[in-house]
PDB file of N, CA and C in Angstrom:
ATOM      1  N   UNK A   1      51.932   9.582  56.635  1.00  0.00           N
ATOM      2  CA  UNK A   1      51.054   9.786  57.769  1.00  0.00           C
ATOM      3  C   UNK A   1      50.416   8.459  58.129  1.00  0.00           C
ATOM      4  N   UNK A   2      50.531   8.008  59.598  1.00  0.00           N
ATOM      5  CA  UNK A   2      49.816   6.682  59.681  1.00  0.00           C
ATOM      6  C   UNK A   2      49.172   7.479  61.156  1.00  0.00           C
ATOM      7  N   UNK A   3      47.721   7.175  61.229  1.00  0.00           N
ATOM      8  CA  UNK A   3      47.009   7.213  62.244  1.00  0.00           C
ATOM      9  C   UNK A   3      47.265   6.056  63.127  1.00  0.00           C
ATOM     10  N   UNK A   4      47.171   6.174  64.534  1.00  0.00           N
ATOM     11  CA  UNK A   4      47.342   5.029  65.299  1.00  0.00           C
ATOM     12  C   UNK A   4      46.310   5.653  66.578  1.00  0.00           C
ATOM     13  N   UNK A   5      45.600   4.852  67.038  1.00  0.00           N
ATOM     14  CA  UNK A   5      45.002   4.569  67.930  1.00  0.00           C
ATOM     15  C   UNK A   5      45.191   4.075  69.141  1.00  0.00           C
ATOM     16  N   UNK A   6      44.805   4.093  70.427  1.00  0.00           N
ATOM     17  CA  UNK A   6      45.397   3.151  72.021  1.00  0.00           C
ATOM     18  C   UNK A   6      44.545   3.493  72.598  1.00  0.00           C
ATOM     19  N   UNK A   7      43.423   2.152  72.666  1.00  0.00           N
ATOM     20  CA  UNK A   7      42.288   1.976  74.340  1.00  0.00           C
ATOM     21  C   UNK A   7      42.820   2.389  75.245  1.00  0.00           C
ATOM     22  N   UNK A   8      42.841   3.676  75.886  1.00  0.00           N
ATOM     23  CA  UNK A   8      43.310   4.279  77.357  1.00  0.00           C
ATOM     24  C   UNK A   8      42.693   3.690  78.355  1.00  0.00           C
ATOM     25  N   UNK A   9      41.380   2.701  78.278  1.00  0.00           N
ATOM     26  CA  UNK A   9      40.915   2.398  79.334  1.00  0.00           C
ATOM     27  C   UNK A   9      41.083   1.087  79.788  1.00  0.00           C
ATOM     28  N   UNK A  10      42.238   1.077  79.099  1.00  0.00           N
ATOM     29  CA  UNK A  10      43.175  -0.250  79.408  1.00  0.00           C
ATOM     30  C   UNK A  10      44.848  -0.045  79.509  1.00  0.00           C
ATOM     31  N   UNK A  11      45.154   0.495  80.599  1.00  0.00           N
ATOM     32  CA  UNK A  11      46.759   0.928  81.050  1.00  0.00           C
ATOM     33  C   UNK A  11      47.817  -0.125  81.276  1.00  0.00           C
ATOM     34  N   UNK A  12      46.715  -1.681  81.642  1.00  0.00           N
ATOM     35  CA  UNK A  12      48.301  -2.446  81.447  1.00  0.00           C
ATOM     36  C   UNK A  12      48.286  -3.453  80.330  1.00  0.00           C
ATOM     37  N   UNK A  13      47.540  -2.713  78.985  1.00  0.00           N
ATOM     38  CA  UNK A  13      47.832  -3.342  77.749  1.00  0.00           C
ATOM     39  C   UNK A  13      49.145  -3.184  77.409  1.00  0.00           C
ATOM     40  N   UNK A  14      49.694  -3.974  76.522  1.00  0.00           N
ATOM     41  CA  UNK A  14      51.044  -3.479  76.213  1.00  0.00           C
ATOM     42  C   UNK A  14      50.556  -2.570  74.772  1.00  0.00           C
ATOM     43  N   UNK A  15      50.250  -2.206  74.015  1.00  0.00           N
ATOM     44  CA  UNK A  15      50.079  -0.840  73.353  1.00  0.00           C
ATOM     45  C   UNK A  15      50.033   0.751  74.279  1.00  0.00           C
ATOM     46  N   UNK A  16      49.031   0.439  74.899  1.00  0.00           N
ATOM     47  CA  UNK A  16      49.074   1.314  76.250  1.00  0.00           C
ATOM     48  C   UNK A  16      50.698   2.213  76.530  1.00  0.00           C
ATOM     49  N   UNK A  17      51.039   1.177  77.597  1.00  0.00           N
ATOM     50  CA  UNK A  17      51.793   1.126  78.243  1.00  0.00           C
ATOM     51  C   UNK A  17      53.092   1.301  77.355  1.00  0.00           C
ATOM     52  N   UNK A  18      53.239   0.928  76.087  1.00  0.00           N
ATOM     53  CA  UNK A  18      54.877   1.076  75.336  1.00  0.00           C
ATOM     54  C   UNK A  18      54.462   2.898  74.953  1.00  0.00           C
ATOM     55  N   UNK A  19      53.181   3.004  74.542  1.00  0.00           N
ATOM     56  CA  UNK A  19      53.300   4.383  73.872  1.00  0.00           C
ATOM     57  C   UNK A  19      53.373   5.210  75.010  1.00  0.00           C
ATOM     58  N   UNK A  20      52.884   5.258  76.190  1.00  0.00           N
ATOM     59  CA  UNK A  20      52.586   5.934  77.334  1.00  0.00           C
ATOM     60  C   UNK A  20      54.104   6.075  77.785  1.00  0.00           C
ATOM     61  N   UNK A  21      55.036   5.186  77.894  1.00  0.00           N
ATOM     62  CA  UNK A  21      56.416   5.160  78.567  1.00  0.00           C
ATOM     63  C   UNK A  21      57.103   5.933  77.119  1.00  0.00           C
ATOM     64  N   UNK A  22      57.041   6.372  75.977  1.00  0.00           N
ATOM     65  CA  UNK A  22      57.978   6.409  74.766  1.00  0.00           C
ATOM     66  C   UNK A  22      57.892   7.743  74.696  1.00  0.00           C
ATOM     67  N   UNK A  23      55.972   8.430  74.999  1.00  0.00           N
ATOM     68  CA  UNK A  23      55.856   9.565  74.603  1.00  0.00           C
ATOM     69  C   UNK A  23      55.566  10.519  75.633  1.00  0.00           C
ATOM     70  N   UNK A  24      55.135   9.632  76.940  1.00  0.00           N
ATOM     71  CA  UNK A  24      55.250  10.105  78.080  1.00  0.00           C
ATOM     72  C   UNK A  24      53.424  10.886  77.870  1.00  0.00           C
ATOM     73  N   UNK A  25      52.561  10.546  77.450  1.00  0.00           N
ATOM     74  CA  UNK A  25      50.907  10.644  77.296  1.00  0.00           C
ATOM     75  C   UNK A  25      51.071  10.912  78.886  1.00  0.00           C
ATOM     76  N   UNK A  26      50.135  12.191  79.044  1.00  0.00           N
ATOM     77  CA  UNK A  26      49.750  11.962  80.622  1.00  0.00           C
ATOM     78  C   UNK A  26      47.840  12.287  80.180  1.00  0.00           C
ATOM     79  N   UNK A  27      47.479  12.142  79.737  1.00  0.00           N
ATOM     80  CA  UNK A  27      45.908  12.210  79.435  1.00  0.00           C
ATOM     81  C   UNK A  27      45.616  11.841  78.204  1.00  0.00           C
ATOM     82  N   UNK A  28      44.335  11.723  78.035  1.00  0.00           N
ATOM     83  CA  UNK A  28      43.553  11.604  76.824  1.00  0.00           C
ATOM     84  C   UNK A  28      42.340  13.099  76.123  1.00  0.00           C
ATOM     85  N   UNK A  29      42.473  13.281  74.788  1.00  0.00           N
ATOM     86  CA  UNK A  29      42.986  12.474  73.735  1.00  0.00           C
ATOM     87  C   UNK A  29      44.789  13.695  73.469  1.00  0.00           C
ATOM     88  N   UNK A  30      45.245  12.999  73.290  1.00  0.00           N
ATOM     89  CA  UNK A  30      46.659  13.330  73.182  1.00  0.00           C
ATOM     90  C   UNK A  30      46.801  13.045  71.473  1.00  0.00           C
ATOM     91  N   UNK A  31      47.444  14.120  70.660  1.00  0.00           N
ATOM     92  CA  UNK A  31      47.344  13.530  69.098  1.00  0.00           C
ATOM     93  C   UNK A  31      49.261  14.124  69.396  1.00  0.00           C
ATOM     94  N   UNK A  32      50.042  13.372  68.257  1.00  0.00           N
ATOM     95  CA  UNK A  32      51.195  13.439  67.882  1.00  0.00           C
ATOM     96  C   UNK A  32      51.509  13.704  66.794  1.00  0.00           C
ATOM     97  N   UNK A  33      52.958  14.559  66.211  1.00  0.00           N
ATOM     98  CA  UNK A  33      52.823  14.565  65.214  1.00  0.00           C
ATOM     99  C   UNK A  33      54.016  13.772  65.347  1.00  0.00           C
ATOM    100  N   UNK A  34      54.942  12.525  64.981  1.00  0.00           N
ATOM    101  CA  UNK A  34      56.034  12.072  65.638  1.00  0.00           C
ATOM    102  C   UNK A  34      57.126  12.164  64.316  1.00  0.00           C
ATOM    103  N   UNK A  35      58.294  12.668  64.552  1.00  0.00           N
ATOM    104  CA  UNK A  35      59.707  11.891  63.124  1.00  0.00           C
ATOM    105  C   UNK A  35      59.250  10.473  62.844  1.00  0.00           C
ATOM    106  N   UNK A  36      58.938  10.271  62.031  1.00  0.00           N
ATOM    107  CA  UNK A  36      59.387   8.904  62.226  1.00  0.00           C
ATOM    108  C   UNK A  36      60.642   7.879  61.603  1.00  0.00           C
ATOM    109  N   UNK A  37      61.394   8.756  61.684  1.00  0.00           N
ATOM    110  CA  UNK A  37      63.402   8.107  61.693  1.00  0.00           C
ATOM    111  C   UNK A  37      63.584   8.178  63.039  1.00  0.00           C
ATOM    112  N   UNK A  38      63.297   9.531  63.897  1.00  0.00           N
ATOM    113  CA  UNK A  38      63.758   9.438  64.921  1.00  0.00           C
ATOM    114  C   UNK A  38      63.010   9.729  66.295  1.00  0.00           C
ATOM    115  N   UNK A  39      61.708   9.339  65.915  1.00  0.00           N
ATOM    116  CA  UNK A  39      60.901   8.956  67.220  1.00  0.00           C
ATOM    117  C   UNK A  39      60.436  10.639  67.726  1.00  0.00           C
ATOM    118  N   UNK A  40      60.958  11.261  67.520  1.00  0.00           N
ATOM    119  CA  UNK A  40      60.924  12.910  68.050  1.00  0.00           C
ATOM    120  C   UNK A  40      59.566  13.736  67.657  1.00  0.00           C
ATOM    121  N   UNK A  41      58.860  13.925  68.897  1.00  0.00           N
ATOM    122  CA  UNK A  41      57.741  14.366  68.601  1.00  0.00           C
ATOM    123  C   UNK A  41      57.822  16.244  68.074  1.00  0.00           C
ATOM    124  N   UNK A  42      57.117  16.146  67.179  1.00  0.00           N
ATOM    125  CA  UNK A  42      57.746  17.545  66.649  1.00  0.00           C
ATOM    126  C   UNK A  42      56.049  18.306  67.193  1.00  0.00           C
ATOM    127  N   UNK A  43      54.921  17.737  67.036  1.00  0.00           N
ATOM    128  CA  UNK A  43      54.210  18.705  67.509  1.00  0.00           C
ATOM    129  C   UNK A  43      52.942  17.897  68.591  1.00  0.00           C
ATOM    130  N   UNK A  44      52.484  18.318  69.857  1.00  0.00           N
ATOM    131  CA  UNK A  44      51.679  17.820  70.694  1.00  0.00           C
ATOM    132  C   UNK A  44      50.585  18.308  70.843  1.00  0.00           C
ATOM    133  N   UNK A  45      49.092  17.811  71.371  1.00  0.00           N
ATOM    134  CA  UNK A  45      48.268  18.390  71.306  1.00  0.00           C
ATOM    135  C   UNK A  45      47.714  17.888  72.323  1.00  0.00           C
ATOM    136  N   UNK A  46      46.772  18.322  73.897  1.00  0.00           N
ATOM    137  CA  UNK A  46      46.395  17.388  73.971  1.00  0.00           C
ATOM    138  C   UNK A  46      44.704  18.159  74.741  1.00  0.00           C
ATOM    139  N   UNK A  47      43.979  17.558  75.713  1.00  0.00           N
ATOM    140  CA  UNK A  47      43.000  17.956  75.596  1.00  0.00           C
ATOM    141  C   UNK A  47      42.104  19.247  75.689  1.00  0.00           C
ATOM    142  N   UNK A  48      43.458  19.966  75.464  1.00  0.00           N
ATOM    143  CA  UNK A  48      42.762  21.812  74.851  1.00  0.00           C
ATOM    144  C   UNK A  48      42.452  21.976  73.545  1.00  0.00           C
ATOM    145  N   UNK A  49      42.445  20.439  73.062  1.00  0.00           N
ATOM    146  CA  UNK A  49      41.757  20.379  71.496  1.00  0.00           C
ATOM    147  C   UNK A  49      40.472  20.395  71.265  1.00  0.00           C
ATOM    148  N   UNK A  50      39.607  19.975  72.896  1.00  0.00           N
ATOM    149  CA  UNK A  50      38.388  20.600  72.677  1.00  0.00           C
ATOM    150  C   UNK A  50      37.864  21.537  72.447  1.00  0.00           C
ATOM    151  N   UNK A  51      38.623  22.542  73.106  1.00  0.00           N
ATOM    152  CA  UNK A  51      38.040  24.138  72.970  1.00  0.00           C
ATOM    153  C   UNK A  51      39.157  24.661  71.744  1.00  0.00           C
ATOM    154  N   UNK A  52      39.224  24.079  70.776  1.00  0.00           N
ATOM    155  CA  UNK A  52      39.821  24.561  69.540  1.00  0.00           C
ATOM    156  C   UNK A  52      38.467  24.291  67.846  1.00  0.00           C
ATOM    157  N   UNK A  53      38.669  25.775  67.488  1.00  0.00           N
ATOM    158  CA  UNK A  53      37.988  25.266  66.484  1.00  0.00           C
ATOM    159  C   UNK A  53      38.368  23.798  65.234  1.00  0.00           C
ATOM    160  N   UNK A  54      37.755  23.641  64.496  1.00  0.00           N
ATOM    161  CA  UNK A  54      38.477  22.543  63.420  1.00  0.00           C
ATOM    162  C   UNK A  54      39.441  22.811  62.838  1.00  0.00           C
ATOM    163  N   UNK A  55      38.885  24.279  62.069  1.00  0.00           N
ATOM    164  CA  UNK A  55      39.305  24.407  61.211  1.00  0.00           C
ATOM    165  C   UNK A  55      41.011  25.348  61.624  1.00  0.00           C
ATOM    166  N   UNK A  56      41.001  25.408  62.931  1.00  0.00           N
ATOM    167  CA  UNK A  56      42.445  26.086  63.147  1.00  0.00           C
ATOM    168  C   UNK A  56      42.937  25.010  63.716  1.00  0.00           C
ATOM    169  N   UNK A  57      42.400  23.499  63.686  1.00  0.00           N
ATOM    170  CA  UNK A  57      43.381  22.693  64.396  1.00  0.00           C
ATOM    171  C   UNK A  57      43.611  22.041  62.773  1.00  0.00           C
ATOM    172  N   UNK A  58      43.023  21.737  62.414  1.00  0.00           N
ATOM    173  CA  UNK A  58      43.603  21.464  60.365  1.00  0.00           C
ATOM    174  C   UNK A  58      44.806  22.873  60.065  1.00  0.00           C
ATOM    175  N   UNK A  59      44.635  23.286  60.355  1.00  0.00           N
ATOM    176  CA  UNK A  59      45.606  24.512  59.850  1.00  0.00           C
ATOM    177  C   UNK A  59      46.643  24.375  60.367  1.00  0.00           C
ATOM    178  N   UNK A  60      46.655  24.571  62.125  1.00  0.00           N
ATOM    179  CA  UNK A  60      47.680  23.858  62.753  1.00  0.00           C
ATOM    180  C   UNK A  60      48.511  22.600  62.322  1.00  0.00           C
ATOM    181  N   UNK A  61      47.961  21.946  62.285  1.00  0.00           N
ATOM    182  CA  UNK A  61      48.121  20.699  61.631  1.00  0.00           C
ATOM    183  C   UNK A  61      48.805  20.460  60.295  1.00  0.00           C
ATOM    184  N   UNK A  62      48.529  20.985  59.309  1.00  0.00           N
ATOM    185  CA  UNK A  62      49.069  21.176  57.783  1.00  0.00           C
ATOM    186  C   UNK A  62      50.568  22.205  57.919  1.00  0.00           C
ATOM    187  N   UNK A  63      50.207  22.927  58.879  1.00  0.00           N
ATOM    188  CA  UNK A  63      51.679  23.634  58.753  1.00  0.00           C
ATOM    189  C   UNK A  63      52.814  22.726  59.374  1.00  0.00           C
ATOM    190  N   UNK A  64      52.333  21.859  60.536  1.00  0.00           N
ATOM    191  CA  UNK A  64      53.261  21.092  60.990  1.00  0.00           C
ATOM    192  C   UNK A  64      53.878  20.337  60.355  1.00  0.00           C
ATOM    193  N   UNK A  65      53.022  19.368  59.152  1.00  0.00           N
ATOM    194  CA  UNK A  65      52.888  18.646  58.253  1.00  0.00           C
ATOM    195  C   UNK A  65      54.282  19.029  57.012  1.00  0.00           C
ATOM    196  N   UNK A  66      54.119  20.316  57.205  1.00  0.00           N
ATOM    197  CA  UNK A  66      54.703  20.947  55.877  1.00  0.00           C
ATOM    198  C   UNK A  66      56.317  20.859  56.167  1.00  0.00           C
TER     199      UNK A  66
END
């Protein structure tokens, strides 16, 4: 598991801009769960994570994991 981070309020950074074109982000906060052999996002989340409790987005989360 590696956390990664990207200042959205900067679009023509190149961090920005490579993850935005790879994963196709259309908002913020967007979390990924990605392969990483083969780039393939296996699970997406993005800002209906506010109105999610914690503890069912950890749950969510750990099963994806698994």
């Amino acid at each position: 598991f590696v956390p990664f981070k990207v200042n959205g309020t900067q679009p023509a950074s190149a961090p920005y801009a490579t993850i935005h074109k790879q994963f196709t982000i259309t908002g913020f906060p967007t979390y990924l769960v990605v392969d990483p052999t083969t780039n393939e996002i296996i699970k997406r989340w993005d800002s209906k994570i506010y109105n999610m409790d914690p503890a069912v987005f950890i749950e969510k989360l750990q099963k994806t994991l698994k």
